[in-house]
Structure formats: structure tokens, C-alpha cells
Protein backbone atom coordinates (compact mmCIF):
# COMPACT_ATOMS: atom_id res chain seq x y z
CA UNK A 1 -33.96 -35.13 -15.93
CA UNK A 2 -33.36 -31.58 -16.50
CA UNK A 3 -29.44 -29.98 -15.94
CA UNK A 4 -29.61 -28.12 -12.55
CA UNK A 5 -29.56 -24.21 -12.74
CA UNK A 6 -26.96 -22.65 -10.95
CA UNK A 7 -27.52 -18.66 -10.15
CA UNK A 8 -24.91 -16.30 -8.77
CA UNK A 9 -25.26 -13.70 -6.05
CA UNK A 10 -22.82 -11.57 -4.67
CA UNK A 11 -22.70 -11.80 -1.39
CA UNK A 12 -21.13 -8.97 0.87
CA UNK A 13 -18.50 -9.96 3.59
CA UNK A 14 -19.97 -9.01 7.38
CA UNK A 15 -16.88 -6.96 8.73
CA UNK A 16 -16.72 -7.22 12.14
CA UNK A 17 -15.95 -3.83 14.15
CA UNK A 18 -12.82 -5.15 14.31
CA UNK A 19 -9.60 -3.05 15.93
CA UNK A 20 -10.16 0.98 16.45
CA UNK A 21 -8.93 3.58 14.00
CA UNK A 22 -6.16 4.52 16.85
CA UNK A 23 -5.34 0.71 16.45
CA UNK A 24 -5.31 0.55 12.52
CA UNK A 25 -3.23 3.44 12.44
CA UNK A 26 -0.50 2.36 14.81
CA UNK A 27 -0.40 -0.96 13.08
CA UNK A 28 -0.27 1.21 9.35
CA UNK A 29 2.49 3.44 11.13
CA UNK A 30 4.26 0.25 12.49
CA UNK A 31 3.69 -1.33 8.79
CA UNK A 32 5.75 1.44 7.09
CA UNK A 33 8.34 1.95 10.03
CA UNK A 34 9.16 -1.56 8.68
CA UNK A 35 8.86 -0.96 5.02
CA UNK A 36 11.44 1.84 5.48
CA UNK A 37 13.78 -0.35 7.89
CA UNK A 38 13.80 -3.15 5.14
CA UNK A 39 14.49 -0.12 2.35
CA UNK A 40 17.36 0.84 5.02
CA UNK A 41 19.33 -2.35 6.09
CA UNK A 42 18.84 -3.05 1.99
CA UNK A 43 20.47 0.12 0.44
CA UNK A 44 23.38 1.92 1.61
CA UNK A 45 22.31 4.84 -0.24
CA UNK A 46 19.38 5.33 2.33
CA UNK A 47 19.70 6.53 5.97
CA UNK A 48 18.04 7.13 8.97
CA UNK A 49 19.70 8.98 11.72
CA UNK A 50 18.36 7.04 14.64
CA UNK A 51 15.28 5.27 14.72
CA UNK A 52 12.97 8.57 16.11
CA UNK A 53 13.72 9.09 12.71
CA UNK A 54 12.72 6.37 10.85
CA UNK A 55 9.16 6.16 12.85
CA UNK A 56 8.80 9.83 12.29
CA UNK A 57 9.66 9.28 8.41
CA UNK A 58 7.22 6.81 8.69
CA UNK A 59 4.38 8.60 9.96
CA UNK A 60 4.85 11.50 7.21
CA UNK A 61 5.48 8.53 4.28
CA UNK A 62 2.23 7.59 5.59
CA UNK A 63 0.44 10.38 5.86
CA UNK A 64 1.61 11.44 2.45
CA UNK A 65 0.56 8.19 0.63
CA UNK A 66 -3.19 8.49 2.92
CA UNK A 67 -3.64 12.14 1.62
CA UNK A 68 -1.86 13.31 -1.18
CA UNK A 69 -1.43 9.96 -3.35
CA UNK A 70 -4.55 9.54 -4.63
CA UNK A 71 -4.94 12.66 -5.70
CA UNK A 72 -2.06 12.49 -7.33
CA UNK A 73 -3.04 9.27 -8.83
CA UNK A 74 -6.20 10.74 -10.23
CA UNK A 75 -4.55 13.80 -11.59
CA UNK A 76 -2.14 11.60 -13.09
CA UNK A 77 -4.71 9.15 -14.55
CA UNK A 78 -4.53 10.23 -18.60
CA UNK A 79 -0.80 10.18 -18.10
CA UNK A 80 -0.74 6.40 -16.78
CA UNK A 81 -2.58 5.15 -19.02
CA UNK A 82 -0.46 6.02 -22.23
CA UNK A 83 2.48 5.02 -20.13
CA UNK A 84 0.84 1.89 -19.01
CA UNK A 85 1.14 2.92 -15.25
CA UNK A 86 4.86 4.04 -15.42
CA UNK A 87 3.60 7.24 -14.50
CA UNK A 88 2.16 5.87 -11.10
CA UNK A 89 5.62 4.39 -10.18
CA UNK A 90 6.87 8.16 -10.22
CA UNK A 91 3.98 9.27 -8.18
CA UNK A 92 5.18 6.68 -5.84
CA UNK A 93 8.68 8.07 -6.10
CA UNK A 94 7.59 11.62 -5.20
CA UNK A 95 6.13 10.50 -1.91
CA UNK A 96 9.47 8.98 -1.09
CA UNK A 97 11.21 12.30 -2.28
CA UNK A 98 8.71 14.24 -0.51
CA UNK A 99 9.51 12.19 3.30
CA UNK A 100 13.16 12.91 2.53
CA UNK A 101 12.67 16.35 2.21
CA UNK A 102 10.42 16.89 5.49
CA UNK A 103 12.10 14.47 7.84
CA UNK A 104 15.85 15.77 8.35
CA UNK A 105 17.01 12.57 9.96
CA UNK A 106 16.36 10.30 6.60
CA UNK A 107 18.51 10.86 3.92
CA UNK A 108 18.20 9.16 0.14
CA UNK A 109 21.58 9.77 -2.12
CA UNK A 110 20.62 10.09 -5.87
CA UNK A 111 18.08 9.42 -7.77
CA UNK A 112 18.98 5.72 -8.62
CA UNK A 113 18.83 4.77 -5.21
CA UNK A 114 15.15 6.79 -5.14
CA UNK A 115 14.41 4.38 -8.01
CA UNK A 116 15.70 1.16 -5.86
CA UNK A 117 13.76 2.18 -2.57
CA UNK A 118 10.37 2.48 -4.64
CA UNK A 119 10.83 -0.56 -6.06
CA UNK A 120 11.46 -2.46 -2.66
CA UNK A 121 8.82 -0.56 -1.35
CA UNK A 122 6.13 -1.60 -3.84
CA UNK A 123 7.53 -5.31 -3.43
CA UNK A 124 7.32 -5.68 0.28
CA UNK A 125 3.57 -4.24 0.10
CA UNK A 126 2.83 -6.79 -2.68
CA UNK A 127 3.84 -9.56 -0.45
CA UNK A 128 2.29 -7.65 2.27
CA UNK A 129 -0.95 -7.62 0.12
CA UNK A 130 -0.65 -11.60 -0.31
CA UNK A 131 -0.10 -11.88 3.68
CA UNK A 132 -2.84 -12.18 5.78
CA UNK A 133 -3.16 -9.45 8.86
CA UNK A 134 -4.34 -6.61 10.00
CA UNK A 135 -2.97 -4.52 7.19
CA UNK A 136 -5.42 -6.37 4.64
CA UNK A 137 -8.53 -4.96 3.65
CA UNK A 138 -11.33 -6.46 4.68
CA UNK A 139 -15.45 -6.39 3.25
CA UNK A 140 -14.35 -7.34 -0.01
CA UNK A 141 -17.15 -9.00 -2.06
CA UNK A 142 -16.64 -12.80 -3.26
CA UNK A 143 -19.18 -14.41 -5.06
CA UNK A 144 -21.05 -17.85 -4.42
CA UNK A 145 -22.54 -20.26 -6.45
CA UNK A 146 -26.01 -21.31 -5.71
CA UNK A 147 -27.69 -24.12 -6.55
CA UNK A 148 -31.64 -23.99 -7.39
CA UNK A 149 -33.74 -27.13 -7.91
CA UNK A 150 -34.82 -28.28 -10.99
CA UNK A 151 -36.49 -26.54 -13.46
């Protein structure tokens, strides 16, 4: 009797409809409001006024890492890759520098404590990423083993 053949397709996720962009974004918006509580209530070196601040620093922080990071990132692209990616954890930093300096009501004291709030930042979304919800995305491809008869 002859092994069995197994052949691999890649099969691609159906994505439901799922929420509306108004939706996504609210939850996104809601997502960093968090992110920059958690950076908050963790460093004393960051602060929010009041929390019309905080939402409104995290619609711009948004906004900012939506538009302006990946271009950035792609600018940037020689540079990370002699510095292993270092250079990416700075573009990070800038958007955080860059919500400081548009919202008046949050406030970041030295550059140290720029360094800690990036770093929390880019932990929380890794355990985000590892978290299932709405945040994830979806239509991924995975790929499936399939058996064929005998040859």
C-alpha cells in the first residue's frame, strides 16, 4: 500500500460584514483611551487633565498611528533594518511626542518617561494582539492539510 499524499491549500478566512467602520472606530478610540489610562495610573511622569482629555489624546494618538505611522515606518525602513527595528521604537515614540504636543490637557515629563510610556504602550497592544476581540484582525489566511487518496 502506497503512503497517502497530503497537498496543501491556502484557504482564505470568510469575514463576515461584521461591526460598521463608525463601530470599529469607537471600539479603536475606546482601545487607546485605555492604552493611555493604563500609561497614566502607571507613570507619574504622565498626565491627563481630566478625562475629555485623555479621550481626545486618544483620538489624535490614533489618528496619528492610522495616518502618519506607516509612512513613517516605510521612510524609516533602511534605517530599521541596520538597527534591527530600534529605529521603529522611536517612530513609535514620536507619535507619543507628537499627541503631547497637540492635546494641551496631556502632559509627558522627560524623555525617560517618553521611553517608559512607549514601552507600556507596545506591551499592552502585544497582549492586546494575543486577546481575542474586536480589535483583532480578522481574514487572515491559515492553511489546511488535505488528504488525497492513494496514488
Amino acid at each position: 500500500m502506497s503512503p497517502a499524499r497530503y497537498e496543501y491549500e491556502v484557504v482564505e478566512r470568510r469575514r463576515s460584514p461584521g461591526p460598521p467602520l463608525v463601530v470599529r472606530l469607537g471600539i479603536s478610540w475606546l482601545t487607546n483611551a485605555l492604552i493611555l489610562a493604563i500609561v497614566v495610573a502607571l507613570l507619574s511622569g504622565v498626565t491627563v487633565n481630566n478625562a475629555g482629555s485623555l479621550l481626545e489624546a486618544a483620538a489624535v494618538f490614533g489618528v496619528l498611528n492610522t495616518l502618519l505611522k506607516p509612512l513613517l515606518r516605510l521612510v524609516t525602513l533602511p534605517l530599521a533594518l541596520l538597527s534591527f527595528g530600534i529605529a521603529w521604537f522611536f517612530v513609535s515614540l514620536l507619535m507619543l511626542v507628537l499627541t503631547k504636543d497637540i492635546v494641551p490637557g496631556f502632559h509627558t515629563h522627560g524623555f525617560w518617561t517618553l521611553v517608559e510610556a512607549t514601552l507600556i504602550i507596545w506591551i499592552v497592544n502585544l497582549v492586546l494582539d494575543f486577546t481575542p476581540g474586536p480589535w483583532q484582525v480578522s481574514g487572515k489566511r491559515r492553511r489546511r492539510r488535505i488528504r488525497r487518496g492513494d496514488a
